[in-house]
PDB file of N, CA and C in Angstrom:
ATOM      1  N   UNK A   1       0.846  -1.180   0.000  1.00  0.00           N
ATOM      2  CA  UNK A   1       0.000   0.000   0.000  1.00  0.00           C
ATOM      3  C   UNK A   1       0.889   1.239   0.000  1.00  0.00           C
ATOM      4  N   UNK A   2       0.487   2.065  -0.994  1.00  0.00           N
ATOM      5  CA  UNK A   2       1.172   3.435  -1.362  1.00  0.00           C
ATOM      6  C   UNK A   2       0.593   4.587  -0.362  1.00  0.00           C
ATOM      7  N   UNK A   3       1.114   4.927   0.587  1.00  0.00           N
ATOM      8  CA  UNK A   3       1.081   5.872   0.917  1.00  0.00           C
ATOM      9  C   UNK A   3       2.241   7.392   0.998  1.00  0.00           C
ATOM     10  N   UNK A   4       1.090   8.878   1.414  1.00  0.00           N
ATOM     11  CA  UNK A   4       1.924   9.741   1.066  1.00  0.00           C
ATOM     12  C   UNK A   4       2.744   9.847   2.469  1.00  0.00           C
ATOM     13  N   UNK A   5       1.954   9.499   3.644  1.00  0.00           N
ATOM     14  CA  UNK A   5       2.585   9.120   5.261  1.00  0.00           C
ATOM     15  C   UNK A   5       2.268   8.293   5.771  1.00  0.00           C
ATOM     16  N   UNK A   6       3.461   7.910   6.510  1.00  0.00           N
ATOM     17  CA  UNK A   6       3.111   6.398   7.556  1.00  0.00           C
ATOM     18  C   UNK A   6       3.929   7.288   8.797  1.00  0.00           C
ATOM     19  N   UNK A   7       2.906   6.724   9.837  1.00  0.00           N
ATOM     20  CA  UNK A   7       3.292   6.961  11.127  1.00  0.00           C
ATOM     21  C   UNK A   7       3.828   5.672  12.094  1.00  0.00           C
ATOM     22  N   UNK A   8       5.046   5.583  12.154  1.00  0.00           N
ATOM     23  CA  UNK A   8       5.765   4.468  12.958  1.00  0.00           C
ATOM     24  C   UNK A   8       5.530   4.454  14.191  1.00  0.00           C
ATOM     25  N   UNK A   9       4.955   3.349  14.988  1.00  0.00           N
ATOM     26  CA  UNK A   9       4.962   3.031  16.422  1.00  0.00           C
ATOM     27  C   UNK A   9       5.401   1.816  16.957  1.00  0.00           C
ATOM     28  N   UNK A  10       6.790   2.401  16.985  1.00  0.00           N
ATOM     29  CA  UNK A  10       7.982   1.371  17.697  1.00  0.00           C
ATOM     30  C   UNK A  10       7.675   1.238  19.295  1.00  0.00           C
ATOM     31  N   UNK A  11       7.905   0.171  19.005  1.00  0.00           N
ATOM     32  CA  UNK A  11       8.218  -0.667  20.368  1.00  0.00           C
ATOM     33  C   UNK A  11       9.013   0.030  21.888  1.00  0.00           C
ATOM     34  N   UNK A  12       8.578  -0.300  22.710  1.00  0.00           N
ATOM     35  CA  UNK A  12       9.128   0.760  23.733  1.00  0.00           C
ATOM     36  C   UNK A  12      10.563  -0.040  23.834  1.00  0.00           C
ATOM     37  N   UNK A  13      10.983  -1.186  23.730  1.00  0.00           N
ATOM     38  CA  UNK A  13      12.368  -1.730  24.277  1.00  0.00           C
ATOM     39  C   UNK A  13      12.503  -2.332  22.255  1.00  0.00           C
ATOM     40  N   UNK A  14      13.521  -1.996  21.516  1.00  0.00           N
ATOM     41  CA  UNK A  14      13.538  -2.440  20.379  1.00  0.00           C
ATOM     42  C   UNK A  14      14.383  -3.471  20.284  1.00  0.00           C
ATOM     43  N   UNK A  15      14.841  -4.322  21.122  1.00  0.00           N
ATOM     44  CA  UNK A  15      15.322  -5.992  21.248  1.00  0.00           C
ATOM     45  C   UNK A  15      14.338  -6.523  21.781  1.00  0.00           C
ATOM     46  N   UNK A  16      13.059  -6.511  22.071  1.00  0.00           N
ATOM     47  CA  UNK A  16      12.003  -7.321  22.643  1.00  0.00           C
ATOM     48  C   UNK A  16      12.016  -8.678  22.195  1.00  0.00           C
ATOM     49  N   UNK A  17      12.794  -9.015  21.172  1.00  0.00           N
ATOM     50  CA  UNK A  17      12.552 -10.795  20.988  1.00  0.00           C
ATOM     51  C   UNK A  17      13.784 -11.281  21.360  1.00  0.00           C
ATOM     52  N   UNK A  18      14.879 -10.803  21.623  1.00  0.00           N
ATOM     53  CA  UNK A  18      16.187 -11.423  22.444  1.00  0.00           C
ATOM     54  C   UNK A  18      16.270 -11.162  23.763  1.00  0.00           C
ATOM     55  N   UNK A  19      15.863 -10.569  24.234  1.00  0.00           N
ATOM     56  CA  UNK A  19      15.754  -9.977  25.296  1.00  0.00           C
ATOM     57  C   UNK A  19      14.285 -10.473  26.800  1.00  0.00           C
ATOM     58  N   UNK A  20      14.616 -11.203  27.822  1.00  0.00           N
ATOM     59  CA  UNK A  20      13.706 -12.189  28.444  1.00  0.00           C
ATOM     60  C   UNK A  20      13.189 -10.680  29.262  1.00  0.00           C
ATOM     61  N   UNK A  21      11.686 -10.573  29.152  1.00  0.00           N
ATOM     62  CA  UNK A  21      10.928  -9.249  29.937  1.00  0.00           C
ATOM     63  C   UNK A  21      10.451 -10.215  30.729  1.00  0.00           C
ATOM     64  N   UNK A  22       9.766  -9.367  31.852  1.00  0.00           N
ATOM     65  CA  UNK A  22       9.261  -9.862  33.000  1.00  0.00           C
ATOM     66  C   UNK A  22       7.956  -9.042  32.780  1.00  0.00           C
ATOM     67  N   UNK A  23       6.679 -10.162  32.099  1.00  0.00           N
ATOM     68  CA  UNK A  23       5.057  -9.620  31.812  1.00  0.00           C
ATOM     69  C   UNK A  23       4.637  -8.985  33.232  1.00  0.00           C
ATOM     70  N   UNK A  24       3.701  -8.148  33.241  1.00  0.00           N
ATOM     71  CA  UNK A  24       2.977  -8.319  34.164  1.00  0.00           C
ATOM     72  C   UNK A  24       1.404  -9.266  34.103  1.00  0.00           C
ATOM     73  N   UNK A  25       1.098  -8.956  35.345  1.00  0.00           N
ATOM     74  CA  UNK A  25      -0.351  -9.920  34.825  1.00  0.00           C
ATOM     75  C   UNK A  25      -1.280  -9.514  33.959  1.00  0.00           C
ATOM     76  N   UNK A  26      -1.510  -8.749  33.510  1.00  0.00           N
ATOM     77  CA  UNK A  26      -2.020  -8.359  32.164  1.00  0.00           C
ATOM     78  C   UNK A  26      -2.278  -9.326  31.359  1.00  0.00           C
ATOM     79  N   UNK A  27      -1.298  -9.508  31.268  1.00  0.00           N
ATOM     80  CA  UNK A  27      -0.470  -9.730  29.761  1.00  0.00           C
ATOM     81  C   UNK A  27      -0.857 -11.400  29.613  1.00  0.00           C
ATOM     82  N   UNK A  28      -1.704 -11.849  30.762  1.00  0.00           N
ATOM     83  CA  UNK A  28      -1.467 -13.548  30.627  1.00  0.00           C
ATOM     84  C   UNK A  28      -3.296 -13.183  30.325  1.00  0.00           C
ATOM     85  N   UNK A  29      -3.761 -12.220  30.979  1.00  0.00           N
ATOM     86  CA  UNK A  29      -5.586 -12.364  30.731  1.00  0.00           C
ATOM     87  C   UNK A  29      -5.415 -11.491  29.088  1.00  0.00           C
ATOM     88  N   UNK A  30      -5.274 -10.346  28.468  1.00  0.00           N
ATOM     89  CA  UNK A  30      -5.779  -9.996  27.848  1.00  0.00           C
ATOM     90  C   UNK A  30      -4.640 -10.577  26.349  1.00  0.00           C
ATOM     91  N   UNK A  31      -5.196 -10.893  25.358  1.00  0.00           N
ATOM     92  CA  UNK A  31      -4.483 -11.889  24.499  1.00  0.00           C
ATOM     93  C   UNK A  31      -3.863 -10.794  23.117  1.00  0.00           C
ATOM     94  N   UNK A  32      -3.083 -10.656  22.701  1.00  0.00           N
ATOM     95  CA  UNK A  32      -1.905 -10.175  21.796  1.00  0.00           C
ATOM     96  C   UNK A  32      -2.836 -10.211  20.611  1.00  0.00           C
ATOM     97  N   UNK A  33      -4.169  -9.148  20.251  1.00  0.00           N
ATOM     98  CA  UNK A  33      -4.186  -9.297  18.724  1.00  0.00           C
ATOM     99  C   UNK A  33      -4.773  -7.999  18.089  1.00  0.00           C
ATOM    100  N   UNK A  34      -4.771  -7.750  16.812  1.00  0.00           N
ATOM    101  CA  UNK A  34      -4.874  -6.186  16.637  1.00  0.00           C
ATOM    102  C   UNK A  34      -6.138  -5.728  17.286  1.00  0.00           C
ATOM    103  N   UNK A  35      -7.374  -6.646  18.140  1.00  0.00           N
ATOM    104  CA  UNK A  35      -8.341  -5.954  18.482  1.00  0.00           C
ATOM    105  C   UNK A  35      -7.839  -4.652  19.243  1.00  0.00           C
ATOM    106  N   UNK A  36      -6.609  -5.077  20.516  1.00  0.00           N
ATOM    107  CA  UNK A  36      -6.551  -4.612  21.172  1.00  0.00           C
ATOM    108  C   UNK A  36      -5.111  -4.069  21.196  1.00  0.00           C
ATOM    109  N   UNK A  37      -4.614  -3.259  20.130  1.00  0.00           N
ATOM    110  CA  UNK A  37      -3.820  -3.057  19.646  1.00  0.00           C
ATOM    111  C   UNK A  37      -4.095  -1.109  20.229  1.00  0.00           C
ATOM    112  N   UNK A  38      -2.874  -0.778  20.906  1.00  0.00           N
ATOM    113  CA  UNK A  38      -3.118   1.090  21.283  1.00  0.00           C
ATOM    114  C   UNK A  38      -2.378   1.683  20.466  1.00  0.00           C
ATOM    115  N   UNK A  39      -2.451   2.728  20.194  1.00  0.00           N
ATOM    116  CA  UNK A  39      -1.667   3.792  19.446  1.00  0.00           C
ATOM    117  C   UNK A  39      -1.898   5.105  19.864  1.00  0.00           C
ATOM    118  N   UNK A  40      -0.273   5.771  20.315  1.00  0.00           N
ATOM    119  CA  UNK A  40      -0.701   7.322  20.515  1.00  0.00           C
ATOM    120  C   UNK A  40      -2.129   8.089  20.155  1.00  0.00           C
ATOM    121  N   UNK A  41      -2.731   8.764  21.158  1.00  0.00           N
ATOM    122  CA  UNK A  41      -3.945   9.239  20.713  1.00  0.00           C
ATOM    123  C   UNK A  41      -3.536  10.502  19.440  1.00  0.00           C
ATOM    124  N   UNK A  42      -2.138  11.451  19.678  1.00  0.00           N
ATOM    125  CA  UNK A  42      -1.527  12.492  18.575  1.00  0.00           C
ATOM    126  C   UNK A  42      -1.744  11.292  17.385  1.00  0.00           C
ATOM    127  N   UNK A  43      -1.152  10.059  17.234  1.00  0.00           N
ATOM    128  CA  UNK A  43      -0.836   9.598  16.204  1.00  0.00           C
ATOM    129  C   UNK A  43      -2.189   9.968  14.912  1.00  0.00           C
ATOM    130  N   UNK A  44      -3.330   9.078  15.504  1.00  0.00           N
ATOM    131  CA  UNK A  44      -4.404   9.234  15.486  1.00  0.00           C
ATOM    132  C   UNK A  44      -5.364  10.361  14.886  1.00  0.00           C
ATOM    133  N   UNK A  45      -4.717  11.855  15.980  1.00  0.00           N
ATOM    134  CA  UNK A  45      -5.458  12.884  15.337  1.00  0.00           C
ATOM    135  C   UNK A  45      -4.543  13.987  14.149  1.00  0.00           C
ATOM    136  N   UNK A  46      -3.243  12.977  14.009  1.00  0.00           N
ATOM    137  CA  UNK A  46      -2.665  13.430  12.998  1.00  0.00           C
ATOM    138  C   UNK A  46      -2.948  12.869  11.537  1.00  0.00           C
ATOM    139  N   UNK A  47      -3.148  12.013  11.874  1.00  0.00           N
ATOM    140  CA  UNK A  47      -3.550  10.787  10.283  1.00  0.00           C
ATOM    141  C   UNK A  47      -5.066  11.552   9.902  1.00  0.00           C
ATOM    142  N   UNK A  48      -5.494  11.839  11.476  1.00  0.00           N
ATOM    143  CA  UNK A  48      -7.220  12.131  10.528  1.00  0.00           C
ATOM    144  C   UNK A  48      -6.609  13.616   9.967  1.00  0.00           C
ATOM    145  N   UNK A  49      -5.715  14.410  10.241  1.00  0.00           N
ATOM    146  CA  UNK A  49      -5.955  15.376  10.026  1.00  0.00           C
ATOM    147  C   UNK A  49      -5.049  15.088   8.732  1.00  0.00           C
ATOM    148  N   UNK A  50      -4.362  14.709   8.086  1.00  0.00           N
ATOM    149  CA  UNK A  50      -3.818  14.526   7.002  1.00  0.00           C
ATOM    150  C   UNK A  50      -4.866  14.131   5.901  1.00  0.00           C
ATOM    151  N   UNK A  51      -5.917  12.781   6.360  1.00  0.00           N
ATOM    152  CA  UNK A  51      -6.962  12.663   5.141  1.00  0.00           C
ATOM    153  C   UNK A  51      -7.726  13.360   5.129  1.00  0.00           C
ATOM    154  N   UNK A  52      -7.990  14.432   5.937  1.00  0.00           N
ATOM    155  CA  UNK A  52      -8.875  15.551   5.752  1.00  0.00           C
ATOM    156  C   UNK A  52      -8.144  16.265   5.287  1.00  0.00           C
ATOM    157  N   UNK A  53      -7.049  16.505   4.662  1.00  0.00           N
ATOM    158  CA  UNK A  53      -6.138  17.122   3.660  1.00  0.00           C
ATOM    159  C   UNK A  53      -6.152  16.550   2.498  1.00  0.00           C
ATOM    160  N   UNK A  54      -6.609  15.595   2.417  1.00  0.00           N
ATOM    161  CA  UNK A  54      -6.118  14.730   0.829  1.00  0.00           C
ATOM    162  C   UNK A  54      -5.166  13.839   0.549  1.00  0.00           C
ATOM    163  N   UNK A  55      -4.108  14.009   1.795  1.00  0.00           N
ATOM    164  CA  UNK A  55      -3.434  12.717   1.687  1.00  0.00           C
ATOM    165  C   UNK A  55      -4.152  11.346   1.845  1.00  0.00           C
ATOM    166  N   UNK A  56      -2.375  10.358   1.479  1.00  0.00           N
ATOM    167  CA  UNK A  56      -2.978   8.911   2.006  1.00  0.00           C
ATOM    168  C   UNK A  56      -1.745   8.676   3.301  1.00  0.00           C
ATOM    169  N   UNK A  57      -2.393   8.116   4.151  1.00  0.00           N
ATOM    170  CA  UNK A  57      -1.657   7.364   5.349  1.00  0.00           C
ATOM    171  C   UNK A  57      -1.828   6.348   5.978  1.00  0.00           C
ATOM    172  N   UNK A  58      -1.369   6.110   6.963  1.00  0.00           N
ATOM    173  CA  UNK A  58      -1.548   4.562   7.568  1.00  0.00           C
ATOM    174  C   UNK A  58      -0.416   4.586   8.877  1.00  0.00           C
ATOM    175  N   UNK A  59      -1.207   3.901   9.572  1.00  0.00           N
ATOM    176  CA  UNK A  59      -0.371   3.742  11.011  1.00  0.00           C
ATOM    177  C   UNK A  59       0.284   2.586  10.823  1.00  0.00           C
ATOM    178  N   UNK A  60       1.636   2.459  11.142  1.00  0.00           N
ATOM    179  CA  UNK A  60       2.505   1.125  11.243  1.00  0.00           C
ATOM    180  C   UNK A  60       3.068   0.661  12.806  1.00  0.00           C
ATOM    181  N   UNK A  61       2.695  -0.418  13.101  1.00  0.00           N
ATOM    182  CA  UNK A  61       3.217  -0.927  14.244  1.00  0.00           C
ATOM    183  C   UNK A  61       4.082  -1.870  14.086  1.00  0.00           C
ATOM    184  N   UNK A  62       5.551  -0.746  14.143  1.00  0.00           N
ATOM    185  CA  UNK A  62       6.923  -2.138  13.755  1.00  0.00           C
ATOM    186  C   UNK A  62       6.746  -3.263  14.711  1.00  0.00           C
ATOM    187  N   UNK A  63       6.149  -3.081  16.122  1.00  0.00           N
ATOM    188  CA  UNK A  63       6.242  -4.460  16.894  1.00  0.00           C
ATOM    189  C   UNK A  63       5.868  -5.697  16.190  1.00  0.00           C
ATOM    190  N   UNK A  64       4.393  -5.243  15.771  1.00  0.00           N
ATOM    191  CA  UNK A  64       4.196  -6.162  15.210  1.00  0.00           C
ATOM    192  C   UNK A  64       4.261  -7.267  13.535  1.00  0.00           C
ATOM    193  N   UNK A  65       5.197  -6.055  13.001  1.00  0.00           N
ATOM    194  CA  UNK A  65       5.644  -6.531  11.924  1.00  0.00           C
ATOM    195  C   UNK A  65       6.969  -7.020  11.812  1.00  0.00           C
ATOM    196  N   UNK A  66       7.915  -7.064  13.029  1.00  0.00           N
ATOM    197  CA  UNK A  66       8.794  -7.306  13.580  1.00  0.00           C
ATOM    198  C   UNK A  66       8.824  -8.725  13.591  1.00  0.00           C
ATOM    199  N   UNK A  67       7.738  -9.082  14.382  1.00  0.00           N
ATOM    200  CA  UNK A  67       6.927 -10.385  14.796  1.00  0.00           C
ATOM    201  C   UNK A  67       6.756 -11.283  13.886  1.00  0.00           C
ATOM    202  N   UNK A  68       6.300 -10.824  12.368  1.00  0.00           N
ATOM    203  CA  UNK A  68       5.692 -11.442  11.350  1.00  0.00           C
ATOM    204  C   UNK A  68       7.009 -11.977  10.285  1.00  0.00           C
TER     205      UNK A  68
END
């Protein structure tokens, strides 16, 4: 997909797959999938404000393309 902006939302620790974290409990009840996927709320009201310009954009979450 061609876009004129992408907004990157990296990972807070960027070795997260070599690197052994300590989850909290969260993380064992609520399950890893884009339902519940967050993104800066700026990110958000920047993209809308770009297609209300005429651009094209799209939010990217390197975590999870990292993953893939």
């Amino acid at each position: 997909m061609k876009s004129d902006i992408a907004f990157v939302h990296a990972p807070s620790i960027y070795d997260f797959r070599r690197r052994p974290l300590k989850e909290g409990p969260i993380s064992d009840v609520i399950p890893s999938t884009p339902l519940f996927e967050m993104y800066p709320v700026g990110f958000v009201s920047m993209l809308n404000h770009a297609l209300e310009e005429g651009f094209t954009g799209r939010i990217c979450n390197l975590a999870v393309l990292m993953l893939s």
